[in-house]
PDB file of N, CA and C in Angstrom:
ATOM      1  N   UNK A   1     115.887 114.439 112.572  1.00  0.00           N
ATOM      2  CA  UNK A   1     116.397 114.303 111.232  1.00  0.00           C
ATOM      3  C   UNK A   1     115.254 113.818 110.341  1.00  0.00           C
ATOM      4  N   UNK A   2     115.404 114.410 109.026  1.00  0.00           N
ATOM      5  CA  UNK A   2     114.150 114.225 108.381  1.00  0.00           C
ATOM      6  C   UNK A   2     114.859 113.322 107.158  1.00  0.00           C
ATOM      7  N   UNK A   3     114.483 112.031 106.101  1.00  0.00           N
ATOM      8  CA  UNK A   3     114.834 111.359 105.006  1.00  0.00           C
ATOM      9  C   UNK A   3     113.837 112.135 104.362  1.00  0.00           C
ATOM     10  N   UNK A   4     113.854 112.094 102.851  1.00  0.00           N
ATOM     11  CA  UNK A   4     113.188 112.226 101.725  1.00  0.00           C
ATOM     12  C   UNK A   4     113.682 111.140 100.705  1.00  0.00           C
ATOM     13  N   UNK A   5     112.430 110.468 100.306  1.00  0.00           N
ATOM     14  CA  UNK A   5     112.789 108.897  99.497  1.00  0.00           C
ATOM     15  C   UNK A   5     112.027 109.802  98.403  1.00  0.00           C
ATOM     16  N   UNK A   6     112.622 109.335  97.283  1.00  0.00           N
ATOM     17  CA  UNK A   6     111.711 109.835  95.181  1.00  0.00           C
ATOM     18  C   UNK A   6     111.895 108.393  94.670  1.00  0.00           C
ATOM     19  N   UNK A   7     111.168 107.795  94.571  1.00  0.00           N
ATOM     20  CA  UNK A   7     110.516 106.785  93.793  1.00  0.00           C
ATOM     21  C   UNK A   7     110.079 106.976  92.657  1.00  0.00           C
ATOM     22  N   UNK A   8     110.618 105.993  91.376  1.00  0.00           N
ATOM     23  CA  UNK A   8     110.541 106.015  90.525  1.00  0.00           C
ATOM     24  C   UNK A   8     110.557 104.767  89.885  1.00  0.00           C
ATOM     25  N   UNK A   9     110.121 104.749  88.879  1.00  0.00           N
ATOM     26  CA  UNK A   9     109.177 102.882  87.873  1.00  0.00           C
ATOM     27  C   UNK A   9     110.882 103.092  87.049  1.00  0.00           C
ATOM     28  N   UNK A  10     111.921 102.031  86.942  1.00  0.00           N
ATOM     29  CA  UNK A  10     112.853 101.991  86.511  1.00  0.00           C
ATOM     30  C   UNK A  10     112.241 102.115  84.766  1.00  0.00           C
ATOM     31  N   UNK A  11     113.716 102.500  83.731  1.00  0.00           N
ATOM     32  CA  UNK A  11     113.258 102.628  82.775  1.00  0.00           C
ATOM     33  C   UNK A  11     113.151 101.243  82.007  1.00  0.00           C
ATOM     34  N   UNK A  12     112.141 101.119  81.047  1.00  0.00           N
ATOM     35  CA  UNK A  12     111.317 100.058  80.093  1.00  0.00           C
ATOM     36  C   UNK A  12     110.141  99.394  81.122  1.00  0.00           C
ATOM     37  N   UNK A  13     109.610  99.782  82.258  1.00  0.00           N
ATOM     38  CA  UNK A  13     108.214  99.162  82.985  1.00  0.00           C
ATOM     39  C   UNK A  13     107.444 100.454  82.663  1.00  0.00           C
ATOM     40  N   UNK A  14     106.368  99.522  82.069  1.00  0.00           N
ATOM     41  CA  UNK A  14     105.104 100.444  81.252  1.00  0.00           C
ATOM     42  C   UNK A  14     104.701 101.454  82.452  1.00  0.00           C
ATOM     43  N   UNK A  15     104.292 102.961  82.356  1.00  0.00           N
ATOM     44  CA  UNK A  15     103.916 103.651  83.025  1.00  0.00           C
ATOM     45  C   UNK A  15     102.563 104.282  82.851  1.00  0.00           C
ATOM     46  N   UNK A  16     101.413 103.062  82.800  1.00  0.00           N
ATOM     47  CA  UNK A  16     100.277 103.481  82.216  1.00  0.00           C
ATOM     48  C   UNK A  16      99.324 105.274  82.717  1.00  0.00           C
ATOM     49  N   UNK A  17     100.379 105.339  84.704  1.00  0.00           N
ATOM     50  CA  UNK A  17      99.407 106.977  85.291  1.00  0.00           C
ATOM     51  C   UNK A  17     100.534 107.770  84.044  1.00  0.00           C
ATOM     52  N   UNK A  18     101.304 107.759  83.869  1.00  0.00           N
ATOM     53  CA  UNK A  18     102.281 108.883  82.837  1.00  0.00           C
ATOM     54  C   UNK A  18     101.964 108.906  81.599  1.00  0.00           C
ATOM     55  N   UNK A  19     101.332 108.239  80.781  1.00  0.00           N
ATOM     56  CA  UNK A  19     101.109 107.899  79.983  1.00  0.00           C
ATOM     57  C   UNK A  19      99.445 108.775  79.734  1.00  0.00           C
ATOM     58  N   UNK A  20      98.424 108.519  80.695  1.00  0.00           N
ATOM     59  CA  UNK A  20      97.506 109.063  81.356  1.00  0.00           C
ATOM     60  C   UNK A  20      97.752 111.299  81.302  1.00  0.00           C
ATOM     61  N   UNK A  21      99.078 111.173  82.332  1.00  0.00           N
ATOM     62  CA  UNK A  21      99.217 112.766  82.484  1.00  0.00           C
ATOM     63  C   UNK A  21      99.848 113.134  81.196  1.00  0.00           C
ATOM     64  N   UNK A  22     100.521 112.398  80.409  1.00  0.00           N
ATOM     65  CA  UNK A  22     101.355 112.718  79.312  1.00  0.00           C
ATOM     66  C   UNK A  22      99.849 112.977  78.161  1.00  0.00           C
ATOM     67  N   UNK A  23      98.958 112.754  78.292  1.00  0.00           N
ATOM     68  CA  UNK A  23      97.825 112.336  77.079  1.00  0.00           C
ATOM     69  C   UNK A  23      96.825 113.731  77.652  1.00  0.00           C
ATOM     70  N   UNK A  24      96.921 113.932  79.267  1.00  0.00           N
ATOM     71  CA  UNK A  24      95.826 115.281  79.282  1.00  0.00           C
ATOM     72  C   UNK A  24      96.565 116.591  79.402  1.00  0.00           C
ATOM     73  N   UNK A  25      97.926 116.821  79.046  1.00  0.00           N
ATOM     74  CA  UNK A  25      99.018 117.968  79.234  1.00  0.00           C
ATOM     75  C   UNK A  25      98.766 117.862  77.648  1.00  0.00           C
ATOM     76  N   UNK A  26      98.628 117.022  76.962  1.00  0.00           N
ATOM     77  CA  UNK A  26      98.573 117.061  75.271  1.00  0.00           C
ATOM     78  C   UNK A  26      97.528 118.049  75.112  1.00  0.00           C
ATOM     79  N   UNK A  27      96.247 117.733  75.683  1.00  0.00           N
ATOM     80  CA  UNK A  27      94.713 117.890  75.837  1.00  0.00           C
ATOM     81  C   UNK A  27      94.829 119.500  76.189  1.00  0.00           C
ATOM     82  N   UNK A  28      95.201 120.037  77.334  1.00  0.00           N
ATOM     83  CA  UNK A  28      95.270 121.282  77.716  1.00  0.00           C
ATOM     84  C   UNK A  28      96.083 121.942  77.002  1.00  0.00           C
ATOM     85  N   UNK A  29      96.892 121.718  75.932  1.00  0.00           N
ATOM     86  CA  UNK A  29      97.486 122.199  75.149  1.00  0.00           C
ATOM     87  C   UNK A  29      98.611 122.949  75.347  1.00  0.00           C
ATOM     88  N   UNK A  30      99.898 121.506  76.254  1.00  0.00           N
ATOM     89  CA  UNK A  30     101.243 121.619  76.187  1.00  0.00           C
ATOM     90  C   UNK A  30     101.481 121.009  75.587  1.00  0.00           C
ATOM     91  N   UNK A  31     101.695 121.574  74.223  1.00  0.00           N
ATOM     92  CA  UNK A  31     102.761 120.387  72.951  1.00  0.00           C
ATOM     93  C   UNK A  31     104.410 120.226  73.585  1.00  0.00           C
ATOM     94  N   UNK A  32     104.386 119.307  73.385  1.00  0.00           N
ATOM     95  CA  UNK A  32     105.976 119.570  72.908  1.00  0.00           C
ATOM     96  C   UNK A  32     106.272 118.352  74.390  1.00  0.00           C
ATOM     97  N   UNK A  33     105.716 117.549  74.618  1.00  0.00           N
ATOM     98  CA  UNK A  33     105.781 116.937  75.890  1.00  0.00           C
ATOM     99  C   UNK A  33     105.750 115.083  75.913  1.00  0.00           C
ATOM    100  N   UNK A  34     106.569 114.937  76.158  1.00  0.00           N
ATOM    101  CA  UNK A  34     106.922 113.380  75.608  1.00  0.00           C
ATOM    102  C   UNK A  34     107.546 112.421  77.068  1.00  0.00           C
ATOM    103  N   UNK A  35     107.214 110.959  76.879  1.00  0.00           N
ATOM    104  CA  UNK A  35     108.074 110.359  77.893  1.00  0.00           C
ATOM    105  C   UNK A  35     107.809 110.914  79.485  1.00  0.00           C
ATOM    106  N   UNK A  36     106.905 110.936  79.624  1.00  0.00           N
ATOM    107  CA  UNK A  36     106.621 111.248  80.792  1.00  0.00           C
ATOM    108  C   UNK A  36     106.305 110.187  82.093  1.00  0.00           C
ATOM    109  N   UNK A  37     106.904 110.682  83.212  1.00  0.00           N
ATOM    110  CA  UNK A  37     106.856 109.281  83.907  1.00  0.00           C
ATOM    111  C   UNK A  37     106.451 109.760  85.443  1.00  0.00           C
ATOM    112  N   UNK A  38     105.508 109.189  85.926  1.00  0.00           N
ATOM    113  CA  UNK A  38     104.810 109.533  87.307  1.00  0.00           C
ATOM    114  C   UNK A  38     105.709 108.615  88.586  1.00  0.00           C
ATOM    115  N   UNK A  39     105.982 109.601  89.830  1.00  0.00           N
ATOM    116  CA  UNK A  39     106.784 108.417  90.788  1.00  0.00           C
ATOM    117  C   UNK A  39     105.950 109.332  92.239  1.00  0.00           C
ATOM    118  N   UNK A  40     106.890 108.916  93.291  1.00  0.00           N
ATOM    119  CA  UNK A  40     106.258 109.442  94.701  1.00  0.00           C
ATOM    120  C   UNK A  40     107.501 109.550  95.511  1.00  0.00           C
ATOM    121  N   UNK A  41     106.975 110.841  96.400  1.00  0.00           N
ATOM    122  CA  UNK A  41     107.908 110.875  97.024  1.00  0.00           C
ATOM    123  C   UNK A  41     107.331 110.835  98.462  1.00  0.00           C
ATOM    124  N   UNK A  42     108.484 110.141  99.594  1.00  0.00           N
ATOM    125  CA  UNK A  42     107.924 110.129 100.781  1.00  0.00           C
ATOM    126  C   UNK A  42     109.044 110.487 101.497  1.00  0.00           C
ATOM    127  N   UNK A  43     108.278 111.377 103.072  1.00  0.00           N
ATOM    128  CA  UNK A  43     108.830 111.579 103.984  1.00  0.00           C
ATOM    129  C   UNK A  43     108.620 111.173 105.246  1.00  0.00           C
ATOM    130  N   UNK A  44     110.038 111.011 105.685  1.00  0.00           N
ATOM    131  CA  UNK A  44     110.234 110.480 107.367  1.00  0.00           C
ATOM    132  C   UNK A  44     111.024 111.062 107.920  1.00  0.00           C
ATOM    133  N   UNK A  45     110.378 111.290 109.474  1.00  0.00           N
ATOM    134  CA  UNK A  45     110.768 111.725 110.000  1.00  0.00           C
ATOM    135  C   UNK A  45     111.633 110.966 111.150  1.00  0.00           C
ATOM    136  N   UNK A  46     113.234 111.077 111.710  1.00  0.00           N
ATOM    137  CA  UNK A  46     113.966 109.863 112.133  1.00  0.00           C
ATOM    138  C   UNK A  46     114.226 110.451 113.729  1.00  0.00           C
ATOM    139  N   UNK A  47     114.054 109.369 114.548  1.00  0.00           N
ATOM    140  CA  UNK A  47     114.760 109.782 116.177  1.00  0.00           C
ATOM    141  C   UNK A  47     116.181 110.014 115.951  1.00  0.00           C
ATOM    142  N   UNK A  48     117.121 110.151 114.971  1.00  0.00           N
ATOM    143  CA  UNK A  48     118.341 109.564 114.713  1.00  0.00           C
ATOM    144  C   UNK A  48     119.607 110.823 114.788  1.00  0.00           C
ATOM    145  N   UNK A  49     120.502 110.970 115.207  1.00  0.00           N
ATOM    146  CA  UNK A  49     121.070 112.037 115.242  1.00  0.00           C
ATOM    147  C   UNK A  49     122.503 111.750 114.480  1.00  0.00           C
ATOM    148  N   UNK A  50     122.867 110.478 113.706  1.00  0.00           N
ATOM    149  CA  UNK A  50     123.804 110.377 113.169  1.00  0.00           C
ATOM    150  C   UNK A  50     123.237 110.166 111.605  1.00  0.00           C
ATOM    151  N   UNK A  51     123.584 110.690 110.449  1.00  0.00           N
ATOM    152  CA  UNK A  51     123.007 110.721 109.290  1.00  0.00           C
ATOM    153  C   UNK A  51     123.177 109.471 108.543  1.00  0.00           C
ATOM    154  N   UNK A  52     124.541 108.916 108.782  1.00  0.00           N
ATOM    155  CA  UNK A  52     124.985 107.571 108.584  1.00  0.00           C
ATOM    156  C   UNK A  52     123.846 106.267 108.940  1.00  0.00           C
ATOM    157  N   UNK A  53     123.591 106.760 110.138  1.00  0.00           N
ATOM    158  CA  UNK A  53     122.576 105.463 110.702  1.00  0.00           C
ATOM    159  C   UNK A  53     121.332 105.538 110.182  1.00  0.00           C
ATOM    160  N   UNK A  54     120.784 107.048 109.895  1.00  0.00           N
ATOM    161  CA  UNK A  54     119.520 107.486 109.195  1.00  0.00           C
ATOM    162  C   UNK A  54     119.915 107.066 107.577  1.00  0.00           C
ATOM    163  N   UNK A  55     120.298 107.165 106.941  1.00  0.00           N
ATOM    164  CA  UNK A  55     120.486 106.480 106.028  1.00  0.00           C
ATOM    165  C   UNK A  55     120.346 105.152 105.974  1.00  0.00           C
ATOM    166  N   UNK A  56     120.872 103.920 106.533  1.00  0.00           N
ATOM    167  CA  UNK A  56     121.398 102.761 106.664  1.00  0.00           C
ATOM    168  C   UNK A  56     119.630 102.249 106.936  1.00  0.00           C
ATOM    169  N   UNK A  57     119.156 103.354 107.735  1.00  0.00           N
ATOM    170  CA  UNK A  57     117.680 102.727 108.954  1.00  0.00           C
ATOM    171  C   UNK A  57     116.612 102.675 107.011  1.00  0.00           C
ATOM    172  N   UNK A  58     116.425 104.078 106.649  1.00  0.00           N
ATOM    173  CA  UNK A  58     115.963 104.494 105.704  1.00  0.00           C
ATOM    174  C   UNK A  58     116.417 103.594 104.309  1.00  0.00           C
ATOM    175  N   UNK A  59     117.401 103.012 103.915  1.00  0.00           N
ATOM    176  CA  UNK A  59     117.839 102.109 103.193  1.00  0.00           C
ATOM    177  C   UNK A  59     116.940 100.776 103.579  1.00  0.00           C
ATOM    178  N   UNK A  60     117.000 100.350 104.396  1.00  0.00           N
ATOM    179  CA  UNK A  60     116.809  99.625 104.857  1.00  0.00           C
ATOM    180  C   UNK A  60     115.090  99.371 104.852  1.00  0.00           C
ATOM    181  N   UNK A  61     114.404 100.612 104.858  1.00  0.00           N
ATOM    182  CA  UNK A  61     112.831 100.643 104.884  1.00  0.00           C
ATOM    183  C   UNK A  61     112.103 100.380 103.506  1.00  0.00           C
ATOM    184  N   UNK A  62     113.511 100.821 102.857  1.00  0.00           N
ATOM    185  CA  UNK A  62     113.115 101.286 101.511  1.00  0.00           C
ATOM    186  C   UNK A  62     112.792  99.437 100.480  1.00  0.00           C
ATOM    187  N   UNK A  63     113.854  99.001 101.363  1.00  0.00           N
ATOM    188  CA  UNK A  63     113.824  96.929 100.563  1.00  0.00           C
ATOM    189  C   UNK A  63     113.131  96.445 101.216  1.00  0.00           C
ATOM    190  N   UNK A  64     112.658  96.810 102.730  1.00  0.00           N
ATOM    191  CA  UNK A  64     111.166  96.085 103.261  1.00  0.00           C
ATOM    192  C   UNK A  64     110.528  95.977 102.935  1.00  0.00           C
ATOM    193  N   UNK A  65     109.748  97.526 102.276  1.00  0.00           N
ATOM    194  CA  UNK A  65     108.387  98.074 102.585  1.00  0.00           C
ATOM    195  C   UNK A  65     108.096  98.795 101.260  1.00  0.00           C
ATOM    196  N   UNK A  66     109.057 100.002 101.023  1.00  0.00           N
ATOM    197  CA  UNK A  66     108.483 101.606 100.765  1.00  0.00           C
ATOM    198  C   UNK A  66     108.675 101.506  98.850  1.00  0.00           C
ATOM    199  N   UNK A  67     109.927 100.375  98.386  1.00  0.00           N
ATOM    200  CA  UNK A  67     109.745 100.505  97.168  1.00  0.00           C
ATOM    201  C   UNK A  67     109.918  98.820  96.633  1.00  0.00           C
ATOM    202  N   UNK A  68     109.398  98.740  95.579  1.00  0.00           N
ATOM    203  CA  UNK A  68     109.646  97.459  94.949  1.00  0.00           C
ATOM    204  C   UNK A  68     110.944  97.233  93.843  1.00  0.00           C
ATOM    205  N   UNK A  69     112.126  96.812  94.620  1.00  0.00           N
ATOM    206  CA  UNK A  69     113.089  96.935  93.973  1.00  0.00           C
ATOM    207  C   UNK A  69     113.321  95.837  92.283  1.00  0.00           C
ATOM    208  N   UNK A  70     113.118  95.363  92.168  1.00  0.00           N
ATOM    209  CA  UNK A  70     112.365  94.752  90.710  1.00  0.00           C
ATOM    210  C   UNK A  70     111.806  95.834  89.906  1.00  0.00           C
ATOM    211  N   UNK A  71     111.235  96.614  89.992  1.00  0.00           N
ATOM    212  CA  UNK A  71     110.290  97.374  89.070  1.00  0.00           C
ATOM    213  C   UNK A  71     110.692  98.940  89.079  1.00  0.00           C
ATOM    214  N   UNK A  72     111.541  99.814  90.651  1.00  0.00           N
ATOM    215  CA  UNK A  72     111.253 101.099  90.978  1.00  0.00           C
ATOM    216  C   UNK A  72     112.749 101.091  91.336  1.00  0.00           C
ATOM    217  N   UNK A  73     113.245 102.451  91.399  1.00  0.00           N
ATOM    218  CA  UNK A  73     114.474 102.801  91.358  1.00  0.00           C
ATOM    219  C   UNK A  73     114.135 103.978  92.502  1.00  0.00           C
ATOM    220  N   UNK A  74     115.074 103.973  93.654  1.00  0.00           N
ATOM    221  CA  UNK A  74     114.843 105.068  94.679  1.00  0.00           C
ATOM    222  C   UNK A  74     115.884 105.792  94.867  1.00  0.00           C
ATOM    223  N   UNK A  75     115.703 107.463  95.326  1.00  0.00           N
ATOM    224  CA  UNK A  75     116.904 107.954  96.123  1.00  0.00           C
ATOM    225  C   UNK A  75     116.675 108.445  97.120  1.00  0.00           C
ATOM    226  N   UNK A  76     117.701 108.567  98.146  1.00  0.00           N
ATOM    227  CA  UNK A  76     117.768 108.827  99.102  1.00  0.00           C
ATOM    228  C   UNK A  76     118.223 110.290  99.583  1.00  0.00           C
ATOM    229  N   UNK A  77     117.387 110.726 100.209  1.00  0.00           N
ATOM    230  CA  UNK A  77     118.307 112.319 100.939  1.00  0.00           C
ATOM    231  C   UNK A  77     117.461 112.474 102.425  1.00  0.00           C
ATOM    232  N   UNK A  78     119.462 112.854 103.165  1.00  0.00           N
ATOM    233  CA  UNK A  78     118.810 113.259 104.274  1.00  0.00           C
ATOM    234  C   UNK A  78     118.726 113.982 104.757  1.00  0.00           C
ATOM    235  N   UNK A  79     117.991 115.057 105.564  1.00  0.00           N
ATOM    236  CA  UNK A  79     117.717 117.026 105.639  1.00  0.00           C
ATOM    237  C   UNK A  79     117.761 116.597 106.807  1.00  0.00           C
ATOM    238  N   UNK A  80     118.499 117.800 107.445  1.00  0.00           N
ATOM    239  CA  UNK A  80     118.600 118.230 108.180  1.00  0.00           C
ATOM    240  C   UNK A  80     117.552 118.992 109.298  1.00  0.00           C
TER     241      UNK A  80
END
């Protein structure tokens, strides 16, 4: 079983890399492009054969380790 975590800077924490890609998409000359916000996504791969528990395991990695819940907003999906 495979998780996929998307990480993302919750909204009002300054996003100075988006801010960055939002300023050279100006530059290459995509107008029209505003509010732009940079995040990450990660994958794992789980020994787990119940999706429930892969979730719960993956929840669980996510308030350890993988995101800073103060600042970043995550979701969760789990593939098959």
């Amino acid at each position: 079983m495979k998780a996929k975590i998307t990480i993302t800077l919750k909204n009002g924490v300054l996003d100075p890399q988006g801010k960055a890609i939002e300023g050279a998409l100006s530059g290459l000359g995509f107008d029209g492009t505003s509010d732009v916000r940079q995040g990450k996504v990660i994958e794992v791969k789980l020994n787990e054969s119940d999706e429930a528990a892969a979730r719960a395991k993956v929840e669980d990695m996510c308030k350890k380790l993988l995101a800073n819940p103060v600042m970043e907003n995550y979701a969760i999906e789990i593939l098959a």
